[in-house]
C-alpha atoms as a PDB file:
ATOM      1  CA  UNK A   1    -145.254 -41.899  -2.176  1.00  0.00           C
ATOM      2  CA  UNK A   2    -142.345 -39.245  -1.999  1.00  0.00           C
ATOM      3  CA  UNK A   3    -140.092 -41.302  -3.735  1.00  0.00           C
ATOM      4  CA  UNK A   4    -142.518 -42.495  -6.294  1.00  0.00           C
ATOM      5  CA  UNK A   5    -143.619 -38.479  -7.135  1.00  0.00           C
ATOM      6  CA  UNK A   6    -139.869 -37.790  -7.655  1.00  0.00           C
ATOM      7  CA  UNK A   7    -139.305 -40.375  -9.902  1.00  0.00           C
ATOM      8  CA  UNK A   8    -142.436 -39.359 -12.108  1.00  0.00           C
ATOM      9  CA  UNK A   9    -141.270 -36.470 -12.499  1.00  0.00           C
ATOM     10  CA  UNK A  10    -137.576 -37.448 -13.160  1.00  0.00           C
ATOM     11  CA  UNK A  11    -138.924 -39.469 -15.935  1.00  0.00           C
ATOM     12  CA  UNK A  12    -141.069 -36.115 -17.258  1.00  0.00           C
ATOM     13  CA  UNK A  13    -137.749 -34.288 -17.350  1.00  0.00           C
ATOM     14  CA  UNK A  14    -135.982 -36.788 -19.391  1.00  0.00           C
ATOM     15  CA  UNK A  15    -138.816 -36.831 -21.783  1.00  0.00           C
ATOM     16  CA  UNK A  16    -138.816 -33.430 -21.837  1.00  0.00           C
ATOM     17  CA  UNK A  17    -135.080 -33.599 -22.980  1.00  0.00           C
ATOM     18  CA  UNK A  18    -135.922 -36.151 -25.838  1.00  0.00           C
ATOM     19  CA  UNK A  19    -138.381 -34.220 -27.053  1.00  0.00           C
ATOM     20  CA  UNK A  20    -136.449 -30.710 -26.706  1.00  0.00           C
ATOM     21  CA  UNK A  21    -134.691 -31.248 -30.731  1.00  0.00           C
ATOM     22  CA  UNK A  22    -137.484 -32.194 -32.197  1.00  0.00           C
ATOM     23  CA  UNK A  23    -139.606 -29.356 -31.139  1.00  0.00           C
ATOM     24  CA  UNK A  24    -136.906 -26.836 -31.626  1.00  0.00           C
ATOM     25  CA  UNK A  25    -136.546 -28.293 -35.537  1.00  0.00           C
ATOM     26  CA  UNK A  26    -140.217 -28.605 -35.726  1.00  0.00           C
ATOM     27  CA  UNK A  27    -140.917 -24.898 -34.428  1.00  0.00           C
ATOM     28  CA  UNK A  28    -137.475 -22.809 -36.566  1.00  0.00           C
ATOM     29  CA  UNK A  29    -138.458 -24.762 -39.295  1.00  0.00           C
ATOM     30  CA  UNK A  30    -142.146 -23.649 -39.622  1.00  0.00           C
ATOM     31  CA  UNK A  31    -140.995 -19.739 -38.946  1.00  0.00           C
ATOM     32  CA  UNK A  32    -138.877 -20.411 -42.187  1.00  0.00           C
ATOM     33  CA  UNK A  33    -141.333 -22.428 -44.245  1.00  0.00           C
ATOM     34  CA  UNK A  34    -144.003 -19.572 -42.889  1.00  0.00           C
ATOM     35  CA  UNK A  35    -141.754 -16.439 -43.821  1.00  0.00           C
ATOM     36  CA  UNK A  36    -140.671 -17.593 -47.272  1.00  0.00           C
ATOM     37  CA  UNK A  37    -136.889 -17.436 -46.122  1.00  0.00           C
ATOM     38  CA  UNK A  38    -134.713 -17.769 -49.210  1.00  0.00           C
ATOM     39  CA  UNK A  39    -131.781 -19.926 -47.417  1.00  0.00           C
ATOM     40  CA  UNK A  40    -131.274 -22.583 -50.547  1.00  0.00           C
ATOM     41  CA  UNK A  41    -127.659 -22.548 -51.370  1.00  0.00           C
ATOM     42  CA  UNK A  42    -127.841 -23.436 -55.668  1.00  0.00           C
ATOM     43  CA  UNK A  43    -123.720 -22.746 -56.060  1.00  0.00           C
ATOM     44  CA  UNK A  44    -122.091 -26.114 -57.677  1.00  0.00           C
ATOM     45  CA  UNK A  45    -120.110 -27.433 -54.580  1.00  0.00           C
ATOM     46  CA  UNK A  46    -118.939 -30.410 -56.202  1.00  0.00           C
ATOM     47  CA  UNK A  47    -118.383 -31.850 -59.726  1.00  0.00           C
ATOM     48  CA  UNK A  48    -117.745 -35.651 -60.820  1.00  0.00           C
ATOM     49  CA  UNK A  49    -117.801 -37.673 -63.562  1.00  0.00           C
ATOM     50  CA  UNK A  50    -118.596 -41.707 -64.104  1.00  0.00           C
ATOM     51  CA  UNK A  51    -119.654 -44.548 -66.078  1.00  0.00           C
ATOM     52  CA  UNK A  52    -122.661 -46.496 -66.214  1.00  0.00           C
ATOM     53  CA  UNK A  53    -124.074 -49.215 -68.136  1.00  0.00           C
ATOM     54  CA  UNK A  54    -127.444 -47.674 -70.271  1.00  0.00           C
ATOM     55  CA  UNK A  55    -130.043 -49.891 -70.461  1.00  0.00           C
ATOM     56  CA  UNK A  56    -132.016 -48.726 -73.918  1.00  0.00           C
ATOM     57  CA  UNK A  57    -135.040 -50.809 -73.369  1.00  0.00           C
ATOM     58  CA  UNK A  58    -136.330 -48.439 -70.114  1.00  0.00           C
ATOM     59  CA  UNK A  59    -138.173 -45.653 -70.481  1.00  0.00           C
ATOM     60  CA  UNK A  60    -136.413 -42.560 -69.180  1.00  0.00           C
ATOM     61  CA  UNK A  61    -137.376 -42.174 -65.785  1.00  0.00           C
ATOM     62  CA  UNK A  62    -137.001 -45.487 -65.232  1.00  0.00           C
ATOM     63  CA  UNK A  63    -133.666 -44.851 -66.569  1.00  0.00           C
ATOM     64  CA  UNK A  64    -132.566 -42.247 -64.299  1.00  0.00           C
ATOM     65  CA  UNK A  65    -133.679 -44.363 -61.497  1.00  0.00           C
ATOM     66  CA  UNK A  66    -131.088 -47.206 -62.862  1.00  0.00           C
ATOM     67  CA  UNK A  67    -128.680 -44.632 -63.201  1.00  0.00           C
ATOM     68  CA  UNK A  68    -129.213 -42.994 -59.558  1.00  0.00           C
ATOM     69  CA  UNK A  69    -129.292 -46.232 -58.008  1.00  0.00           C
ATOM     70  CA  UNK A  70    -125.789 -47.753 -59.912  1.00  0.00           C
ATOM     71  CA  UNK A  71    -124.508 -44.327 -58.718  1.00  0.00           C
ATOM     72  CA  UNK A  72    -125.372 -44.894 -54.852  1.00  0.00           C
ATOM     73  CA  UNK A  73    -126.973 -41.485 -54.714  1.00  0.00           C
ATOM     74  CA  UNK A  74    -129.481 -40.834 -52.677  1.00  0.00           C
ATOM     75  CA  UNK A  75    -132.627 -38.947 -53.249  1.00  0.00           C
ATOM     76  CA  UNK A  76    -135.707 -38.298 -55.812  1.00  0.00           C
ATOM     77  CA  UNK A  77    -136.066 -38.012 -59.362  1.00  0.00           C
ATOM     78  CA  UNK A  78    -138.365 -35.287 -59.997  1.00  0.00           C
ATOM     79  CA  UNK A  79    -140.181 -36.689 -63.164  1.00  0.00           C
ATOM     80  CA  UNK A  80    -140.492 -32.867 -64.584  1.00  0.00           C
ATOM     81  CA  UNK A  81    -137.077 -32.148 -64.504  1.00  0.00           C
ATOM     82  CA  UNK A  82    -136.435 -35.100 -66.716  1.00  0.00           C
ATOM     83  CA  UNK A  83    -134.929 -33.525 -70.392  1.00  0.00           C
ATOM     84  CA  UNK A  84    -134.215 -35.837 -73.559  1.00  0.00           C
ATOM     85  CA  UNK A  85    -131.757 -34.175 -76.037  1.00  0.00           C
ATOM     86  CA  UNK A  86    -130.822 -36.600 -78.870  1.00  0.00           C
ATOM     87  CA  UNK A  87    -128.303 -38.427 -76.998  1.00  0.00           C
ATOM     88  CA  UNK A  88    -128.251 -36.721 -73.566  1.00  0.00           C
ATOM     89  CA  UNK A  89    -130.355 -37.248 -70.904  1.00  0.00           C
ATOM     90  CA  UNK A  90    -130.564 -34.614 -68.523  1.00  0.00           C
ATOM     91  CA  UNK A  91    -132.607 -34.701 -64.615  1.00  0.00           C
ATOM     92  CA  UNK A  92    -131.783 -34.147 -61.341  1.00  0.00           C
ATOM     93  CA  UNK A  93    -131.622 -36.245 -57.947  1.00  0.00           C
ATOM     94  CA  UNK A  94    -133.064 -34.201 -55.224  1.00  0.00           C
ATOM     95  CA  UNK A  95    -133.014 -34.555 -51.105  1.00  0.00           C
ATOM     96  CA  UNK A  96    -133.078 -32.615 -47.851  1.00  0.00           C
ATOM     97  CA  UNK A  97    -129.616 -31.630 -48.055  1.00  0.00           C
ATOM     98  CA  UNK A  98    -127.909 -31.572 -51.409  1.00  0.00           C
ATOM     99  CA  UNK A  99    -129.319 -30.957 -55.313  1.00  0.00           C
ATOM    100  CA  UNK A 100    -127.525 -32.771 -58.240  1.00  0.00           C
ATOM    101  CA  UNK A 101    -127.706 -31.920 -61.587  1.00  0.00           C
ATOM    102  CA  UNK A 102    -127.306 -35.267 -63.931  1.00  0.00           C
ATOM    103  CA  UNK A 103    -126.253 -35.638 -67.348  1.00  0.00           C
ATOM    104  CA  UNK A 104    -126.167 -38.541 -68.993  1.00  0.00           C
ATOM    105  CA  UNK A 105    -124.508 -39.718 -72.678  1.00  0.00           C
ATOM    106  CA  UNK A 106    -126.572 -42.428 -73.626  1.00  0.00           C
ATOM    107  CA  UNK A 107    -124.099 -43.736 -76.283  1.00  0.00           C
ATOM    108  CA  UNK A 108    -121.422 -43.497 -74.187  1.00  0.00           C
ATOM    109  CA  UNK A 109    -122.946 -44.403 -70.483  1.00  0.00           C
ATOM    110  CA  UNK A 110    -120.799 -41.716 -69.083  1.00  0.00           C
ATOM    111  CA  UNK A 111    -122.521 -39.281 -66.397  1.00  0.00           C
ATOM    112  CA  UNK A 112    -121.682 -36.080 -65.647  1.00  0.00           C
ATOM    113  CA  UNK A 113    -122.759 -35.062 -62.053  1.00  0.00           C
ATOM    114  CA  UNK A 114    -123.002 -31.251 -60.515  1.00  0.00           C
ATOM    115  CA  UNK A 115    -123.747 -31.194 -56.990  1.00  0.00           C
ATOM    116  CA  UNK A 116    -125.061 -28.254 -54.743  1.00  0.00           C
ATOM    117  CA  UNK A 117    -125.426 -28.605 -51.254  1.00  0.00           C
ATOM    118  CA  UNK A 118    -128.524 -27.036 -49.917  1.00  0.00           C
ATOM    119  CA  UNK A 119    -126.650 -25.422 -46.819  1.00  0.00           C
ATOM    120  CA  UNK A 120    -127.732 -25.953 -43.067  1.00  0.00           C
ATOM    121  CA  UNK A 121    -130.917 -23.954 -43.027  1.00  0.00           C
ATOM    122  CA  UNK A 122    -132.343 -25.406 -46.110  1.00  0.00           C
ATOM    123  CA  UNK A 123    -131.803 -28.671 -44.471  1.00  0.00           C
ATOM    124  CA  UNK A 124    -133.012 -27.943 -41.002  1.00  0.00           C
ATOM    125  CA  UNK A 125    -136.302 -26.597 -42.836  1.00  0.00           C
ATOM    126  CA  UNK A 126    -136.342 -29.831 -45.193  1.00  0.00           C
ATOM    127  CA  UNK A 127    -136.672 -31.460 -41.491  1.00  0.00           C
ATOM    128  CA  UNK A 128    -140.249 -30.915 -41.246  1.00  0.00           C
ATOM    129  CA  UNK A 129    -141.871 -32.595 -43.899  1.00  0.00           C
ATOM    130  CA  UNK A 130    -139.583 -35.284 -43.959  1.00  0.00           C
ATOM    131  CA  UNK A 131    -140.737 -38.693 -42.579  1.00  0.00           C
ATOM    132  CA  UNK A 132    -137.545 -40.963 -43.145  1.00  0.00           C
ATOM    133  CA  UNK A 133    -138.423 -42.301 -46.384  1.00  0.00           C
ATOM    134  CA  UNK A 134    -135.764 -41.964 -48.917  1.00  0.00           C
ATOM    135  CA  UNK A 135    -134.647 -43.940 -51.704  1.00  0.00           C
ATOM    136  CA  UNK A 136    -131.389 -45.676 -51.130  1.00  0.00           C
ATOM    137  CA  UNK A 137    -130.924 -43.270 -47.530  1.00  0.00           C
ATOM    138  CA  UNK A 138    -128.971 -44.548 -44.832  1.00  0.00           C
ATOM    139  CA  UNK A 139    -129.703 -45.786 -41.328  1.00  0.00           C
ATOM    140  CA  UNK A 140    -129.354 -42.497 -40.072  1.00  0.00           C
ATOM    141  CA  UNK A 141    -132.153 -40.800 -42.685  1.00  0.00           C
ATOM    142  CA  UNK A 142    -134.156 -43.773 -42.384  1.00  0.00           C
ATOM    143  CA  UNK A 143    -134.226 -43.207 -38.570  1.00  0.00           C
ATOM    144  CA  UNK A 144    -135.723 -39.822 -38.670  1.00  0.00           C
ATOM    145  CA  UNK A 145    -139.386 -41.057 -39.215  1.00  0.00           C
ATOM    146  CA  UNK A 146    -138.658 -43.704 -35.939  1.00  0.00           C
ATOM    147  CA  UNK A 147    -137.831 -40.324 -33.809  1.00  0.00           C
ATOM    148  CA  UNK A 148    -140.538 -38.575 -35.156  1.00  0.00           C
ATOM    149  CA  UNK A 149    -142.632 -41.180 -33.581  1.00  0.00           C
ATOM    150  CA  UNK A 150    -141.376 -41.804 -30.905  1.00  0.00           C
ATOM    151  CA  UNK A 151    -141.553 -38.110 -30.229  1.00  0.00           C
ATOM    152  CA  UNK A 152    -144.948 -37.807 -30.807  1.00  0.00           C
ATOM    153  CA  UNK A 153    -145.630 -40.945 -28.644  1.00  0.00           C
ATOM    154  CA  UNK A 154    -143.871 -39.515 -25.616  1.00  0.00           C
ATOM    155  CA  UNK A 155    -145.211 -36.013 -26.261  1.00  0.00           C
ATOM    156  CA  UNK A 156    -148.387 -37.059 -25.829  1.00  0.00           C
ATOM    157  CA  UNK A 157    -147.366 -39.850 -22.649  1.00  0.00           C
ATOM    158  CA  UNK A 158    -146.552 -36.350 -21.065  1.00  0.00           C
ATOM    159  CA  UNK A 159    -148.700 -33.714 -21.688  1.00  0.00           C
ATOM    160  CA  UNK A 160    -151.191 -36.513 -19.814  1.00  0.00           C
ATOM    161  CA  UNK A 161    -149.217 -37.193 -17.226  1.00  0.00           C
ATOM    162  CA  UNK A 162    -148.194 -33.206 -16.544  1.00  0.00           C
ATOM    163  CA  UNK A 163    -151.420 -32.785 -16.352  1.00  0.00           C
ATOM    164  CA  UNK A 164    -152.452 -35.631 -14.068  1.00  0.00           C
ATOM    165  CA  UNK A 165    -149.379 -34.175 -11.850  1.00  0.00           C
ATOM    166  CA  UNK A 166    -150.580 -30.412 -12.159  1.00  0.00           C
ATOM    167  CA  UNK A 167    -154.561 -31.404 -11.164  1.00  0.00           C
ATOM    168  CA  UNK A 168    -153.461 -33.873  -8.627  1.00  0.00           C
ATOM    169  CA  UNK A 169    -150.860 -31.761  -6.503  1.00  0.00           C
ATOM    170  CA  UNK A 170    -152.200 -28.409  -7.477  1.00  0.00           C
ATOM    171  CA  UNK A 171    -154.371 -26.252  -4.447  1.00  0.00           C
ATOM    172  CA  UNK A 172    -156.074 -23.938  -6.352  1.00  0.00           C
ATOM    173  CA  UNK A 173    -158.915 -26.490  -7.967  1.00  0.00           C
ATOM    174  CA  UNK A 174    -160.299 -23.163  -9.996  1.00  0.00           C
ATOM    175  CA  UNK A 175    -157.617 -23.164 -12.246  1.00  0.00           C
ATOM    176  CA  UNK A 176    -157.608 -26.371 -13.031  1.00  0.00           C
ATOM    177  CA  UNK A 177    -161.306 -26.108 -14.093  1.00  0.00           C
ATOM    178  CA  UNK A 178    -160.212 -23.324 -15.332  1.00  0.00           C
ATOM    179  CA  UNK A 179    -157.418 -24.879 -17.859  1.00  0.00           C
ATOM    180  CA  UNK A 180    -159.705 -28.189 -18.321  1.00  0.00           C
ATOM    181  CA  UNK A 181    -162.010 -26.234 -19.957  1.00  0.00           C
ATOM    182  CA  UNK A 182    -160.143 -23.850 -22.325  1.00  0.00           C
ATOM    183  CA  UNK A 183    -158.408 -27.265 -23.380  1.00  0.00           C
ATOM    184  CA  UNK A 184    -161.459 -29.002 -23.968  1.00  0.00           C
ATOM    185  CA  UNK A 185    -162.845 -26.393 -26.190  1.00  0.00           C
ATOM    186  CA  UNK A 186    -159.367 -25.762 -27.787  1.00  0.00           C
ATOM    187  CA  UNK A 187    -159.953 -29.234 -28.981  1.00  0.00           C
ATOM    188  CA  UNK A 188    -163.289 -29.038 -29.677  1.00  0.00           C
ATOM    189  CA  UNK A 189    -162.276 -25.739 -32.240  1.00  0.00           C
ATOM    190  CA  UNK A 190    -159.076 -28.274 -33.482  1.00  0.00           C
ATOM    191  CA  UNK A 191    -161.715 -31.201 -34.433  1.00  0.00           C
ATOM    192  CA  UNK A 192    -164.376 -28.747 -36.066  1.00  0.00           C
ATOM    193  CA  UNK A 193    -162.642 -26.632 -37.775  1.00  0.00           C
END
């Protein structure tokens, strides 16, 4: 029984430690999100230049889409920030961690490409709203929305078992009426409200 006990609770630890990241990016990032921090970095970083084959017959988000994708970027094309001057088709490809501004020569095919990385912060804070679901993201982007999951799924494996350990090994039987209760109605408020 000893033995079994210990091991319980090894396992809480270690479940504690998965966890540990995603609470600490879950909890700085809503202090920033809740405090209006201004942490975007909007500085060009980086500036390239390439060709692509236009495609006239698409309509010109579908267009930017083509042109993303024969790029390799990765990220969204906001459909507002899409801007049609005669030949030049200006948008931008948006993500977590890095902004780029897109111009495109439609008679020509070559793109002109001004990126601006976000900076850590900006990125952290990106981290929670973002699921893992990314156009053209990598394994490692993709994999975010798996560990948010997983996170949540052994959150919740251990907040029942600490609290099968706490009621069955605790003495004091008040406070655990005492902490069922304020629970239940916390969750009671969480559902009504």
């Amino acid at each position: 029984m000893k033995v079994q006990k210990i091991n319980f609770i090894q396992w809480h630890l270690y479940a504690g430690l998965f966890t540990a990241f995603y609470m600490l990016a879950f909890a700085i990032s809503s202090l920033l999100l809740n405090h209006g921090a201004k942490i975007e970095n909007t500085h060009t970083t980086n500036t390239w230049q390439a060709q692509v084959d236009i495609d006239p017959s698409l309509k010109d988000h579908e267009l930017c889409l083509k042109i993303r994708d024969d790029l390799e970027m990765i990220g969204w094309v906001p459909e507002w920030e899409i801007k049609k001057n005669n030949d030049v088709l200006n948008f931008k490809i948006v993500y977590q961690g890095k902004e780029s501004r897109l111009s495109a020569n439609l008679s020509t095919g070559n793109v002109e490409v001004n990126e601006a990385s976000k900076g850590f912060f900006a990125t952290f804070q990106a981290l929670h709203f973002f699921n893992g679901n990314i156009p053209n993201g990598n394994l490692l982007l993709r994999s975010w929305g798996v560990y948010q999951w997983l996170t949540m799924t052994v959150m919740i494996v251990s907040l029942v078992s600490g609290m099968w350990l706490w009621i069955k090994y605790t003495r004091k039987k008040k406070f655990v009426a005492l902490f069922v209760s304020i629970w239940a109605l916390s969750l009671f408020l969480m559902l009504w409200l």
